[in-house]
N, C-alpha and C. Protein backbone atom coordinates (compact mmCIF):
# COMPACT_ATOMS: atom_id res chain seq x y z
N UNK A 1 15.86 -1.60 2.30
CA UNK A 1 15.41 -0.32 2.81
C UNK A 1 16.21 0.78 2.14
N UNK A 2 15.83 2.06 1.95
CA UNK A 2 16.49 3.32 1.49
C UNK A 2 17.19 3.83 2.42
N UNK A 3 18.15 4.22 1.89
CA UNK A 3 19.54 5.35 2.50
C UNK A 3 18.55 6.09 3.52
N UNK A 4 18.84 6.26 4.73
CA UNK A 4 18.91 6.78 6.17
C UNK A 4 19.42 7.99 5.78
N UNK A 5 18.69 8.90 6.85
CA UNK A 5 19.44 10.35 6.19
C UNK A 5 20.59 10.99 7.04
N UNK A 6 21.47 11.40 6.72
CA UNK A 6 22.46 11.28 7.29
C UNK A 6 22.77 12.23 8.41
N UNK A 7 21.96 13.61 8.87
CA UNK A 7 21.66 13.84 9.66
C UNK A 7 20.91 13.81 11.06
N UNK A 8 20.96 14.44 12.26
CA UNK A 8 21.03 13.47 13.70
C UNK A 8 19.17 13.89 13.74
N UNK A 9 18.77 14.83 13.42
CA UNK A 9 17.14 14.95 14.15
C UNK A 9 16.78 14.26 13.36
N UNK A 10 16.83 13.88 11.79
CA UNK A 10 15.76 13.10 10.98
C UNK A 10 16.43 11.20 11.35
N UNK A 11 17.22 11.40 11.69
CA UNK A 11 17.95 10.00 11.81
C UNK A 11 16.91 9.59 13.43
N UNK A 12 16.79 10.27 14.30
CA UNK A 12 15.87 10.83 15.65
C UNK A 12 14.62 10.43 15.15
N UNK A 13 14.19 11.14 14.26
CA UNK A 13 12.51 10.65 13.79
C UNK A 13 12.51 9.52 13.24
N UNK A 14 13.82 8.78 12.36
CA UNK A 14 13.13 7.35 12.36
C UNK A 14 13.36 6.20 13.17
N UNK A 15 14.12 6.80 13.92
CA UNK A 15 14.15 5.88 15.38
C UNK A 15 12.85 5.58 15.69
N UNK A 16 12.43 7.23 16.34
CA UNK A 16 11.19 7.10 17.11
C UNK A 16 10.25 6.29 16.59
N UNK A 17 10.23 6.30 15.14
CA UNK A 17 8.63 6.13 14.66
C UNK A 17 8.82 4.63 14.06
N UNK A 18 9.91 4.46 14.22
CA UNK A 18 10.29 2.62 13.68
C UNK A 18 10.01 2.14 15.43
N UNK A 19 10.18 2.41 16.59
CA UNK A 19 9.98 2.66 17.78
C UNK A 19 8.53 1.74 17.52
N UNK A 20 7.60 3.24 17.16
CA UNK A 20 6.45 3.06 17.36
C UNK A 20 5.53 1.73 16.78
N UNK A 21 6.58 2.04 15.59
CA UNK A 21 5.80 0.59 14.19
C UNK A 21 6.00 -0.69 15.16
N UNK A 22 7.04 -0.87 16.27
CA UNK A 22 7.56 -1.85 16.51
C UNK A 22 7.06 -2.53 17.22
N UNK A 23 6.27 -1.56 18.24
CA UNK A 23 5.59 -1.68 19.85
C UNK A 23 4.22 -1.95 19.00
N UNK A 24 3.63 -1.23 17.84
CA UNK A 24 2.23 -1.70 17.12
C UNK A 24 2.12 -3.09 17.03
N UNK A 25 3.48 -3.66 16.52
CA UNK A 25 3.77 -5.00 15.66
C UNK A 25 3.85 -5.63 16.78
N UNK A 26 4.00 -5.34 18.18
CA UNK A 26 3.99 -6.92 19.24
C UNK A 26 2.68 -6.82 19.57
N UNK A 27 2.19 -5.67 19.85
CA UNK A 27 1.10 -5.48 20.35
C UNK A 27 0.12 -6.70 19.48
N UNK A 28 0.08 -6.30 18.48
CA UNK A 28 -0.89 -6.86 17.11
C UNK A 28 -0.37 -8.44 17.45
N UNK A 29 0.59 -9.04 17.20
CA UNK A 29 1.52 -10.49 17.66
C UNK A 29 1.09 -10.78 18.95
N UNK A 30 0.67 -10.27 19.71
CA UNK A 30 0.35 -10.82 21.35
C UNK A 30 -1.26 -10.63 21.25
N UNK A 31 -1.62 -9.90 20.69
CA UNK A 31 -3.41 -10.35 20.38
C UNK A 31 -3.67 -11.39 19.72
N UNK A 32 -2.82 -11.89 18.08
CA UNK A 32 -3.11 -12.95 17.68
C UNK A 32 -2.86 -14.25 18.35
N UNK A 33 -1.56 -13.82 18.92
CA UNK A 33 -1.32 -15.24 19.86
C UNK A 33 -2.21 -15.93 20.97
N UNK A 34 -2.68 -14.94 21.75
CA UNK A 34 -4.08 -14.97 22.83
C UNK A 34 -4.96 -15.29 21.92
N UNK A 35 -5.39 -14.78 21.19
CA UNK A 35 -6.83 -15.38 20.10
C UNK A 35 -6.53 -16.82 19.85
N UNK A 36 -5.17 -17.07 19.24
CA UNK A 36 -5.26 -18.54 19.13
C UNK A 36 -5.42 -19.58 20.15
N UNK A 37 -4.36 -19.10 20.87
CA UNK A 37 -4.31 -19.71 22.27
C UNK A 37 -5.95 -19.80 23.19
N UNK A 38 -6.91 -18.68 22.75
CA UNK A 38 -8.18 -19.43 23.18
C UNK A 38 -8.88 -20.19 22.76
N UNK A 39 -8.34 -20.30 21.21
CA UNK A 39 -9.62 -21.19 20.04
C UNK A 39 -8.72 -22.66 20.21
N UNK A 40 -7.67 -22.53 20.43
CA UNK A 40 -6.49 -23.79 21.04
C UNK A 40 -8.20 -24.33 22.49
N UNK A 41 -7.71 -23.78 23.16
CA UNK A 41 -8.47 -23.87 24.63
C UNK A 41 -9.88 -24.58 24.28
N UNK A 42 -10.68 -23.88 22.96
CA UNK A 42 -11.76 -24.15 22.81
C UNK A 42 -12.41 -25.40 21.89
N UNK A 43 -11.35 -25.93 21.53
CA UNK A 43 -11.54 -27.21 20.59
C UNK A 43 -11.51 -28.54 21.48
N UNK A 44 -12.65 -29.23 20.88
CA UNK A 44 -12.68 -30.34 21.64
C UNK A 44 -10.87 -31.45 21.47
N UNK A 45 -10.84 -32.15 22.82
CA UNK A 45 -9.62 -33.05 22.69
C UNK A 45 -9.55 -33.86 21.57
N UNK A 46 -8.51 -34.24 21.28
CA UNK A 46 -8.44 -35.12 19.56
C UNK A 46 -8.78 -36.29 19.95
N UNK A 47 -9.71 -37.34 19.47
CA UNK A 47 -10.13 -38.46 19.40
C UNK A 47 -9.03 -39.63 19.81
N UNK A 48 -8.90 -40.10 21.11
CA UNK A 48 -7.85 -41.01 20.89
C UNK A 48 -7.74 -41.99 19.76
N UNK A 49 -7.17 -42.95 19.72
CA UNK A 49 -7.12 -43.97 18.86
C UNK A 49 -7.41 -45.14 19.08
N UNK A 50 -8.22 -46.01 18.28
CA UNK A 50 -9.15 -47.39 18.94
C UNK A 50 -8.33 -48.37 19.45
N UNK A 51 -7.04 -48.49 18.93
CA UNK A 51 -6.19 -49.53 19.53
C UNK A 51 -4.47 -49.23 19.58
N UNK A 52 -3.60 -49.27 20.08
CA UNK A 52 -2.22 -48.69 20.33
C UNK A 52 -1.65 -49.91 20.74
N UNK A 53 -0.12 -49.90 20.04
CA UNK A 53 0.78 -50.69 20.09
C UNK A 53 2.37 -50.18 21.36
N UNK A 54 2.12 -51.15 21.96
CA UNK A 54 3.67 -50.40 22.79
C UNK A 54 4.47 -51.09 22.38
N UNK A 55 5.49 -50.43 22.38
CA UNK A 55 6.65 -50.62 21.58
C UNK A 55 8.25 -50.59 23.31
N UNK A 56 9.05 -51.71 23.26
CA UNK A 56 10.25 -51.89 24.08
C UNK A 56 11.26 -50.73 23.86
N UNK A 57 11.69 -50.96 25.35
CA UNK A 57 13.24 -49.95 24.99
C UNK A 57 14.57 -50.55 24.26
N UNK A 58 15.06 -49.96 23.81
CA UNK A 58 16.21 -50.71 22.96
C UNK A 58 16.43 -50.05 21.55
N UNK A 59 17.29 -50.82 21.14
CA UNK A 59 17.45 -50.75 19.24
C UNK A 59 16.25 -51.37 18.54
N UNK A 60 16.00 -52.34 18.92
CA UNK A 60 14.72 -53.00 18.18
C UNK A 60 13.66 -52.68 18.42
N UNK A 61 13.28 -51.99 19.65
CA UNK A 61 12.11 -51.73 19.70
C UNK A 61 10.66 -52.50 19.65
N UNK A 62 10.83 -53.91 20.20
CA UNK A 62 9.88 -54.96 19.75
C UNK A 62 8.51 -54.80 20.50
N UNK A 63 7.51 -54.86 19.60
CA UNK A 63 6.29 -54.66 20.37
C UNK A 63 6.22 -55.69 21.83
N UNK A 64 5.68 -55.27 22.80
CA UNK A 64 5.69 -55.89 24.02
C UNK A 64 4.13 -55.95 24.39
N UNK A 65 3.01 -54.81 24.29
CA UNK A 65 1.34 -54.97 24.37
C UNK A 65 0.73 -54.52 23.85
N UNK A 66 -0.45 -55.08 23.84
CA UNK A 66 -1.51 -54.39 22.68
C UNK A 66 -2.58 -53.62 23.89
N UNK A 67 -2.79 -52.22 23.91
CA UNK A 67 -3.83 -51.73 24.46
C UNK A 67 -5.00 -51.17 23.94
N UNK A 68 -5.92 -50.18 24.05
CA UNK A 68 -7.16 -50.04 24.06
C UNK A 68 -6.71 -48.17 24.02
N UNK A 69 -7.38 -47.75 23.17
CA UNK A 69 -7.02 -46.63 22.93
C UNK A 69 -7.05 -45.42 24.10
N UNK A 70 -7.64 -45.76 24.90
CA UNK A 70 -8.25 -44.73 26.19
C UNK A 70 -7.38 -45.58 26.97
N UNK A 71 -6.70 -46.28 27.10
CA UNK A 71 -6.11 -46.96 28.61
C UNK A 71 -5.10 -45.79 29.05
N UNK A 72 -5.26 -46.16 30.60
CA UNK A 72 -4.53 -45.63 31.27
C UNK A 72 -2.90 -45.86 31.49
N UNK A 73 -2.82 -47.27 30.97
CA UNK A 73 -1.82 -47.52 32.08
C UNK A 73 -0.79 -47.46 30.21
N UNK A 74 -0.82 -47.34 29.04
CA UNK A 74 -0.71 -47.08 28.07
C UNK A 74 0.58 -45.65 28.19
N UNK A 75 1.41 -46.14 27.96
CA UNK A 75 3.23 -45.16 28.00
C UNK A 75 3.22 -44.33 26.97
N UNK A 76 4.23 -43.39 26.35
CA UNK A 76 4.84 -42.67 25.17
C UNK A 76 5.42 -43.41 24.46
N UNK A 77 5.67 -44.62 25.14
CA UNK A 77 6.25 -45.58 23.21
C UNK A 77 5.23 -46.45 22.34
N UNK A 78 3.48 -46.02 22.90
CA UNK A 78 2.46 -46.65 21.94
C UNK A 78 2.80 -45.54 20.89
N UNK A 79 1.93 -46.56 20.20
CA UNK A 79 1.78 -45.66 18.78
C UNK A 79 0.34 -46.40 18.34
N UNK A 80 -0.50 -45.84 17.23
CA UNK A 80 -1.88 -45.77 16.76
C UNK A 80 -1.67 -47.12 16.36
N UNK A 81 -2.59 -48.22 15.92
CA UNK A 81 -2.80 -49.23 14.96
C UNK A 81 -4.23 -49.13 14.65
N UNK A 82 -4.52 -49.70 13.53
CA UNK A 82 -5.72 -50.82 13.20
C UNK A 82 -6.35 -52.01 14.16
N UNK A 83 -7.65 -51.76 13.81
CA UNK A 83 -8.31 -53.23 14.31
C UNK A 83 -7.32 -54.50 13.53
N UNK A 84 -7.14 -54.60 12.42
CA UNK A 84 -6.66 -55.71 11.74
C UNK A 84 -5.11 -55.75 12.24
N UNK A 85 -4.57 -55.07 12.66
CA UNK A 85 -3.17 -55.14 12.84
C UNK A 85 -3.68 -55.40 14.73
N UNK A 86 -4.10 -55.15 15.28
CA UNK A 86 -4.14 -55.17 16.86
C UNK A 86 -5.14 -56.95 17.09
N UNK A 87 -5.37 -57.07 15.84
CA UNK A 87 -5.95 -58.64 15.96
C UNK A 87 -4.41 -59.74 16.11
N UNK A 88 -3.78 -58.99 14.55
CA UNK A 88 -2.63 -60.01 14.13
C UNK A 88 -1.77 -59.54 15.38
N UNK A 89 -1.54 -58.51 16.08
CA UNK A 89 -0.18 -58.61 17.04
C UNK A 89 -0.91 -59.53 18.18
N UNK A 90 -1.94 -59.94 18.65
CA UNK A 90 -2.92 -60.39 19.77
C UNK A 90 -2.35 -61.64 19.28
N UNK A 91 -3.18 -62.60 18.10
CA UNK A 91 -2.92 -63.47 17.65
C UNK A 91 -0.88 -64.42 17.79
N UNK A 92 -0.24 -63.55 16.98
CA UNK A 92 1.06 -64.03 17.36
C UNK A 92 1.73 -63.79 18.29
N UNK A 93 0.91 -63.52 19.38
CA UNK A 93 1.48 -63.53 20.45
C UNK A 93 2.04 -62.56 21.17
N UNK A 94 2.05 -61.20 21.14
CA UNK A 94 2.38 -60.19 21.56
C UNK A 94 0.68 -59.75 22.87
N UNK A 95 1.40 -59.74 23.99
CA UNK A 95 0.31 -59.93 25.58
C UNK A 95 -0.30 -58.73 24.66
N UNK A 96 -1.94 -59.35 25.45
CA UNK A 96 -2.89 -57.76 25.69
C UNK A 96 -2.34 -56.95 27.26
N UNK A 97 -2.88 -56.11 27.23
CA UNK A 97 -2.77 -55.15 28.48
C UNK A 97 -3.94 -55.80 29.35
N UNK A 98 -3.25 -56.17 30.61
CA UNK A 98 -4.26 -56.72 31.84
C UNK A 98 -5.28 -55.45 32.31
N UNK A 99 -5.31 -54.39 31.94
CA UNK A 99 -5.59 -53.33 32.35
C UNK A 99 -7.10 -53.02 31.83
N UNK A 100 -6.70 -52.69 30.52
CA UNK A 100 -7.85 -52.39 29.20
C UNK A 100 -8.72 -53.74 28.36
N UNK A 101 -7.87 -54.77 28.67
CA UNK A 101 -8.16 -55.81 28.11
C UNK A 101 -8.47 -55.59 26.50
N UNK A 102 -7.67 -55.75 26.10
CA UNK A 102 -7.97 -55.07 24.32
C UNK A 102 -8.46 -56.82 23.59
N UNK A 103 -7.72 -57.46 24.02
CA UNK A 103 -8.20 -59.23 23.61
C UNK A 103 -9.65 -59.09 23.99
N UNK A 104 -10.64 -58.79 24.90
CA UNK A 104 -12.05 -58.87 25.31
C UNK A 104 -11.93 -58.10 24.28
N UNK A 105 -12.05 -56.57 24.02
CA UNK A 105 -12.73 -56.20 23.36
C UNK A 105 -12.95 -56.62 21.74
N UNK A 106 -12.25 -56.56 21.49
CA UNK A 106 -11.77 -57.56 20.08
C UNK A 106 -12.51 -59.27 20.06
N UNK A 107 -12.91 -59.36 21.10
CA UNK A 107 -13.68 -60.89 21.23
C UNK A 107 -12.77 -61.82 21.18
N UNK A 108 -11.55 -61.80 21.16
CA UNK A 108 -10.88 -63.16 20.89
C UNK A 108 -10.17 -63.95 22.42
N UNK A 109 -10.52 -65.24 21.94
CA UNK A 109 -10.09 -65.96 23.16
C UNK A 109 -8.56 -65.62 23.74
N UNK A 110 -8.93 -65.76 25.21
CA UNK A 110 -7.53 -65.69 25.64
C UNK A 110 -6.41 -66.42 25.63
């Protein structure tokens, strides 16, 4: 920015009017934010995911069930998988969810 002038009324006017620029600039920042925040509001929910892995508490973190992407009973330590990966964790032995039954849907014997 340029040298401020070193007297008190013009030093006064750019108070005021940096003031003014300032109160423009939230104003303008709190309209965009509401605009987004409705087109946020207005988008459909994100597609869950066809099959989710839960994952144990600990250091290792070892998968413990395989669920169904919409289940309910489905925690914050799933994470997304594949059909081909939610076959192989079914297969070696990692439980389906009694809930969603992800083994039915997948067709494979219990």
């Amino acid at each position: 920015m340029s040298e401020l002038p070193p007297d008190l009324p013009r030093l006064r006017t750019v108070v005021t009017y940096l003031r003014g620029e300032l109160s423009r600039a939230e104003r303008a920042l709190n309209t965009a934010e509401e605009r987004e925040a409705l087109a946020a509001r207005r988008r459909p929910p994100a597609e869950p995911p066809a099959w989710l892995i839960e994952r144990g508490i600990g250091a290792g973190r070892l998968p413990v069930r395989v669920h169904l992407g919409g289940c309910w009973d489905s925690q914050k330590r799933c994470a997304p998988i594949g059909t081909d990966q939610a076959r192989r964790a079914l297969a070696e032995g990692i439980p389906a969810c009694p809930h969603c039954r992800p083994d039915t849907a997948l067709g494979m014997p219990e």
